[in-house]
N, C-alpha and C. Protein backbone atom coordinates (compact mmCIF):
# COMPACT_ATOMS: atom_id res chain seq x y z
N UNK A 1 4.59 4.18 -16.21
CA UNK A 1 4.51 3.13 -17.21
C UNK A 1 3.19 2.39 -17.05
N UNK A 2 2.18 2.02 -18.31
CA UNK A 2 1.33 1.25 -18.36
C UNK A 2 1.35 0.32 -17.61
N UNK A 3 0.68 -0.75 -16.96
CA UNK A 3 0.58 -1.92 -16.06
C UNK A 3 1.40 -1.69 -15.11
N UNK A 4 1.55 -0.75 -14.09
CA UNK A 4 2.21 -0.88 -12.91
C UNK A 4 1.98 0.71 -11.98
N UNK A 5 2.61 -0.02 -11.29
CA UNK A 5 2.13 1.74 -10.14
C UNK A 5 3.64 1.71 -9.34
N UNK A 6 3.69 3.23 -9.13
CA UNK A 6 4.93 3.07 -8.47
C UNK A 6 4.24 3.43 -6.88
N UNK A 7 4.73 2.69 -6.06
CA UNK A 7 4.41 2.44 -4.49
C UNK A 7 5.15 3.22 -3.67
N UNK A 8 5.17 4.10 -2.64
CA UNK A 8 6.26 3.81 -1.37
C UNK A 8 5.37 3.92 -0.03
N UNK A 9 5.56 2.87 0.77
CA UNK A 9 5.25 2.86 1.84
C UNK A 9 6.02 3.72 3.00
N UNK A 10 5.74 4.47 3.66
CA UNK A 10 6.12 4.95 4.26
C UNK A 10 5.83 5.04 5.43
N UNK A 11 6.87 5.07 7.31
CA UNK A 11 6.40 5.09 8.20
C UNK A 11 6.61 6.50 9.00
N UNK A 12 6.24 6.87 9.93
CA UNK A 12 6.67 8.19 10.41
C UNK A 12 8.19 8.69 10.42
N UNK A 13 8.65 7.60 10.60
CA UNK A 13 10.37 7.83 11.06
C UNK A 13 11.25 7.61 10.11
N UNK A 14 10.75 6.86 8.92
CA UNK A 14 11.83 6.30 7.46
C UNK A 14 10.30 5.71 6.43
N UNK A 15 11.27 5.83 4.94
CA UNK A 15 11.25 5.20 3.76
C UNK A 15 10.97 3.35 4.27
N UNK A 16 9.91 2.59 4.14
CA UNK A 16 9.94 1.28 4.37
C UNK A 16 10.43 0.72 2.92
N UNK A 17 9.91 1.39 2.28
CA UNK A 17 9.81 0.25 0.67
C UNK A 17 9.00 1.20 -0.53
N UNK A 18 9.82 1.73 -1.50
CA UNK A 18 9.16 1.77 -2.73
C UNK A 18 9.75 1.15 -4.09
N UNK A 19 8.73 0.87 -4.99
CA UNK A 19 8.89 0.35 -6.24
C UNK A 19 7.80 0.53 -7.08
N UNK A 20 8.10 -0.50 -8.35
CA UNK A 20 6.82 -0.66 -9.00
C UNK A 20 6.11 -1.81 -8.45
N UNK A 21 4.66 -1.90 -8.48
CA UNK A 21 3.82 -3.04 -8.41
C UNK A 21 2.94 -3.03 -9.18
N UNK A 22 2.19 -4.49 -9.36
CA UNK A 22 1.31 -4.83 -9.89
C UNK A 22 -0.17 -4.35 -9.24
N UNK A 23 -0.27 -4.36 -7.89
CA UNK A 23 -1.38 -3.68 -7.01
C UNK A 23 -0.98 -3.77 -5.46
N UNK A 24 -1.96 -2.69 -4.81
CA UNK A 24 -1.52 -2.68 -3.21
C UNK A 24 -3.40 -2.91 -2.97
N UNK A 25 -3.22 -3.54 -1.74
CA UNK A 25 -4.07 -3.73 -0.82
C UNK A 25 -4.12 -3.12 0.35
N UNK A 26 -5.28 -2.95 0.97
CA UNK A 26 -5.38 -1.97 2.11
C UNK A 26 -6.42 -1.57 2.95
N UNK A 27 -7.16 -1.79 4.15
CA UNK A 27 -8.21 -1.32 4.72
C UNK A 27 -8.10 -0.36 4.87
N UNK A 28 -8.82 0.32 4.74
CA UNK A 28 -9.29 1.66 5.35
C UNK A 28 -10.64 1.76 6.03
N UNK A 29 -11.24 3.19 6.86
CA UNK A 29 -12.20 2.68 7.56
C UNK A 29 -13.53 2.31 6.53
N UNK A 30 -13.63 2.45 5.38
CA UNK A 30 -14.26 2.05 4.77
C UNK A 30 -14.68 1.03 4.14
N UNK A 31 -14.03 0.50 4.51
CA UNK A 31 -13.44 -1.20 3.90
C UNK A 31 -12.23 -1.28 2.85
N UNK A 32 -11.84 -2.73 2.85
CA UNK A 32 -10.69 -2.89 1.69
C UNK A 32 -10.38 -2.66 0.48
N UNK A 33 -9.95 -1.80 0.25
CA UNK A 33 -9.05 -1.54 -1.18
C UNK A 33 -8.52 -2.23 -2.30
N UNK A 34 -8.51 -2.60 -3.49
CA UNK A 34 -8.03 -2.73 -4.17
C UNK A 34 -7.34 -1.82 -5.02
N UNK A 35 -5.56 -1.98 -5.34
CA UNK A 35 -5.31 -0.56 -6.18
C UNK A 35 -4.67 -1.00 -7.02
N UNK A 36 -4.91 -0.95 -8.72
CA UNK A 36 -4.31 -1.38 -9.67
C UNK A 36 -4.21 -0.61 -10.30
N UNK A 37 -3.66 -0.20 -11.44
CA UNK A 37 -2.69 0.73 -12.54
C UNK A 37 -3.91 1.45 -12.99
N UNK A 38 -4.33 2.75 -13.24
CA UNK A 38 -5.13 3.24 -13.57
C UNK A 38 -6.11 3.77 -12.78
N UNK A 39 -6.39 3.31 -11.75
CA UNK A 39 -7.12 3.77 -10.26
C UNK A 39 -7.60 5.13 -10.19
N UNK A 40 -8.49 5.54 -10.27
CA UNK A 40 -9.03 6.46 -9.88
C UNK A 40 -7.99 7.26 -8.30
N UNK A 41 -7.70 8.50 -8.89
CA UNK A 41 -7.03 9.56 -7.51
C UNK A 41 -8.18 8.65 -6.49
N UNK A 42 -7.47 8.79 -5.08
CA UNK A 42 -8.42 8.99 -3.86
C UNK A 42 -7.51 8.84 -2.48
N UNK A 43 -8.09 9.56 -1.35
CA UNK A 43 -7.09 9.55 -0.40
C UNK A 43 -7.78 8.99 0.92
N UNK A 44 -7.49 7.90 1.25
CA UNK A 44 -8.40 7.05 2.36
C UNK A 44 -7.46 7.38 4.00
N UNK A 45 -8.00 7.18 4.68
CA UNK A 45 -8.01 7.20 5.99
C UNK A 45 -7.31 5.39 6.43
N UNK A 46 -6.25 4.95 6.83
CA UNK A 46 -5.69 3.38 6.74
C UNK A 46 -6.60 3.23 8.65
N UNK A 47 -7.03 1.73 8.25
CA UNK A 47 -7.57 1.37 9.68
C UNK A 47 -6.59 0.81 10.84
N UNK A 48 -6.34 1.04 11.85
CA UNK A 48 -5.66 0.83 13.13
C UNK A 48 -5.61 -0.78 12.86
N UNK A 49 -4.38 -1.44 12.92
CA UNK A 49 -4.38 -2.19 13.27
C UNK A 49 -4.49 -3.29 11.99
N UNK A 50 -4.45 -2.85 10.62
CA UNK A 50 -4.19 -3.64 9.60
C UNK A 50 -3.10 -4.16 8.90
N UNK A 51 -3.32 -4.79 7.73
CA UNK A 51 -2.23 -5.14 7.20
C UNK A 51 -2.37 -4.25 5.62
N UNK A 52 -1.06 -3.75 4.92
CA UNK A 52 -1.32 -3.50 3.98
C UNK A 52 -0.46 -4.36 3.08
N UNK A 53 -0.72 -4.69 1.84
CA UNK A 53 0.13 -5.12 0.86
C UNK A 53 0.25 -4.88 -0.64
N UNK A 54 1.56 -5.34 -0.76
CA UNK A 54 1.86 -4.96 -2.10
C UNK A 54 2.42 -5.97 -2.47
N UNK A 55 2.12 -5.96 -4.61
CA UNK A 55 2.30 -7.14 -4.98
C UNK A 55 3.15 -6.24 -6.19
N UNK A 56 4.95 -6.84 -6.06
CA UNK A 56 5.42 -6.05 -7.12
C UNK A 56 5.65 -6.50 -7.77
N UNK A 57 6.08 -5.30 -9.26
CA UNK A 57 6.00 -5.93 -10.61
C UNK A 57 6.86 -7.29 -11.02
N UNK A 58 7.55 -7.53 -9.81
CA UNK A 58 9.22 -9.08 -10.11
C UNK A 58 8.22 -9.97 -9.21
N UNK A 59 7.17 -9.82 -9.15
CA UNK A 59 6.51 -11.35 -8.48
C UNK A 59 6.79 -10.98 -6.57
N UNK A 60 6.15 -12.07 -6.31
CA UNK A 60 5.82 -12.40 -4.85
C UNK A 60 4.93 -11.13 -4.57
N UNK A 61 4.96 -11.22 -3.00
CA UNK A 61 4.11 -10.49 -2.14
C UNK A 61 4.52 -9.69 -1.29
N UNK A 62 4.68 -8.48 -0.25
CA UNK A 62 5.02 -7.85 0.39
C UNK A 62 4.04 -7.38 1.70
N UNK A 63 4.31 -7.60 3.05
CA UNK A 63 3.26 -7.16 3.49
C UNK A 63 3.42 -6.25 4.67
N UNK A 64 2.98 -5.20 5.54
CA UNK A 64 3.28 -4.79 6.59
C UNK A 64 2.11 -4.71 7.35
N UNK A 65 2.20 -4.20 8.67
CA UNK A 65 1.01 -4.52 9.51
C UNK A 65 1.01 -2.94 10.28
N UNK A 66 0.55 -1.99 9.48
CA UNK A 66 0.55 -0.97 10.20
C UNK A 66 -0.27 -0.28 11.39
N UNK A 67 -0.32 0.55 11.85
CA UNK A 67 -1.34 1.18 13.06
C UNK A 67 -1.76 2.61 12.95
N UNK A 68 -2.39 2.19 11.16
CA UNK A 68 -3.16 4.08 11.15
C UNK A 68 -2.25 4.83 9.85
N UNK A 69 -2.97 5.47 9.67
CA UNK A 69 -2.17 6.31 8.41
C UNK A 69 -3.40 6.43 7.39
N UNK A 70 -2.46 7.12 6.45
CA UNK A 70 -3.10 7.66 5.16
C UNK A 70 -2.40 6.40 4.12
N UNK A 71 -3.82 5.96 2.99
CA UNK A 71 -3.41 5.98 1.34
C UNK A 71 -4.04 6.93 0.55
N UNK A 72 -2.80 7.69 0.01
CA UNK A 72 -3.39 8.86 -1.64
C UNK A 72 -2.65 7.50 -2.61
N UNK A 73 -3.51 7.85 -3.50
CA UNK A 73 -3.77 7.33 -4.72
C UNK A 73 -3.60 8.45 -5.72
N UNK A 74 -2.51 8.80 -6.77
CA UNK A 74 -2.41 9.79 -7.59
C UNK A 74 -2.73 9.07 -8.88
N UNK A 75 -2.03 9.78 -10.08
CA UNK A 75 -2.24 9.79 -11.37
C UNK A 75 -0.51 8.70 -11.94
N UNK A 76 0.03 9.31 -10.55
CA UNK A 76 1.78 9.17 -10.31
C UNK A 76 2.04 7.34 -9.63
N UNK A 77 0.60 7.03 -9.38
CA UNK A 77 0.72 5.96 -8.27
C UNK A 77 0.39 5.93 -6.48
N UNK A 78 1.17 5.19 -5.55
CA UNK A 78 -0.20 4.88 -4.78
C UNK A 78 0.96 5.72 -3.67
N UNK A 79 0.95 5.86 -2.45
CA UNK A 79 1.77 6.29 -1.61
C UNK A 79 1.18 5.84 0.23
N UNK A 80 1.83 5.17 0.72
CA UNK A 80 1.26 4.52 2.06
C UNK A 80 1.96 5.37 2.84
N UNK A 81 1.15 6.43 3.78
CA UNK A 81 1.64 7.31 5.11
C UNK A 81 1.42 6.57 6.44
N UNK A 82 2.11 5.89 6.94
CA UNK A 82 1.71 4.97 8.15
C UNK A 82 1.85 5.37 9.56
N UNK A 83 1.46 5.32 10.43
CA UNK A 83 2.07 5.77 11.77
C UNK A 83 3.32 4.91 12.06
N UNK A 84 3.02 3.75 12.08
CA UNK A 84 4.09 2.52 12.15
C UNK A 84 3.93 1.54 10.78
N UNK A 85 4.80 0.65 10.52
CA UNK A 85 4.97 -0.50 9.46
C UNK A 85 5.90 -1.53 9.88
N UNK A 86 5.50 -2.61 10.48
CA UNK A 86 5.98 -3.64 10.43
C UNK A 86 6.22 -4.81 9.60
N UNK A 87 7.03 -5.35 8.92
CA UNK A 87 7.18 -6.23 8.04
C UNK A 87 6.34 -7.59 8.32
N UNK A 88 5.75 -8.27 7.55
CA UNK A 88 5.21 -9.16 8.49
C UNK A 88 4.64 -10.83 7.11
N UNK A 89 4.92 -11.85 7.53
CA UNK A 89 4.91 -12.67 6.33
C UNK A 89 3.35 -12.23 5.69
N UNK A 90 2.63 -12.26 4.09
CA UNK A 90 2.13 -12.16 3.57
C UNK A 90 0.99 -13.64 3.73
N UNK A 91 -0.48 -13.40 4.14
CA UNK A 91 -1.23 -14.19 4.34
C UNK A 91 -1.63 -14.93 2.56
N UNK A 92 -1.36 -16.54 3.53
CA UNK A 92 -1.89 -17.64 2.09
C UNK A 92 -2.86 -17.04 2.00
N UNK A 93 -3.17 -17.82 0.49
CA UNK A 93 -4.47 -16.90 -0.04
C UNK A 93 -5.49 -18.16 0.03
C-alpha cells in the first residue's frame, strides 16, 4: 500500500515485530539510514552495537538496540536480520 512499508524485525532465534510503518531508522557501517515508502532496494550491513527504529503506521515509536545484522530494503518493504534485538525505550527527539 502507498505511504507505508511493511517491516519485520527480526532476531536470530524469533520474529521480534512486524507491521506497517511510516519509516525505519538504522546505522549501518555507512552511516544512518532513513527508510520511507518508496526507497530505493538496498541491502546494508547493521553496525554493532546500535539502535534501530521504527515508526508505525498507528503512531508512536518502536525501538531495539541490536548487535549486528543485515537491512534489505525491497520493492515489498524493509526487513531487519539482527544477531540480537533488544527492546529498548525510543530516544526524545
Amino acid at each position: 500500500m502507498a505511504g507505508q512499508l511493511n517491516v519485520e524485525v527480526v532476531a536470530v532465534d524469533s520474529k521480534v515485530w512486524s507491521g506497517a510503518a511510516k519509516a525505519v531508522y538504522a546505522r549501518t557501517t555507512e552511516g544512518e539510514l532513513g527508510i520511507l515508502p518508496g526507497h530505493q532496494p538496498l541491502l546494508g550491513e547493521l553496525k554493532i552495537d546500535s539502535t534501530v527504529r521504527v515508526q508505525p503506521v498507528d503512531g508512536g515509536e518502536l525501538a531495539w538496540q541490536i548487535e549486528g545484522g543485515f537491512l534489505s530494503v525491497t520493492t515489498d518493504g524493509a526487513t531487519i536480520l539482527a544477531e540480537t534485538a533488544e527492546a529498548v525505550a525510543p530516544a526524545s527527539a
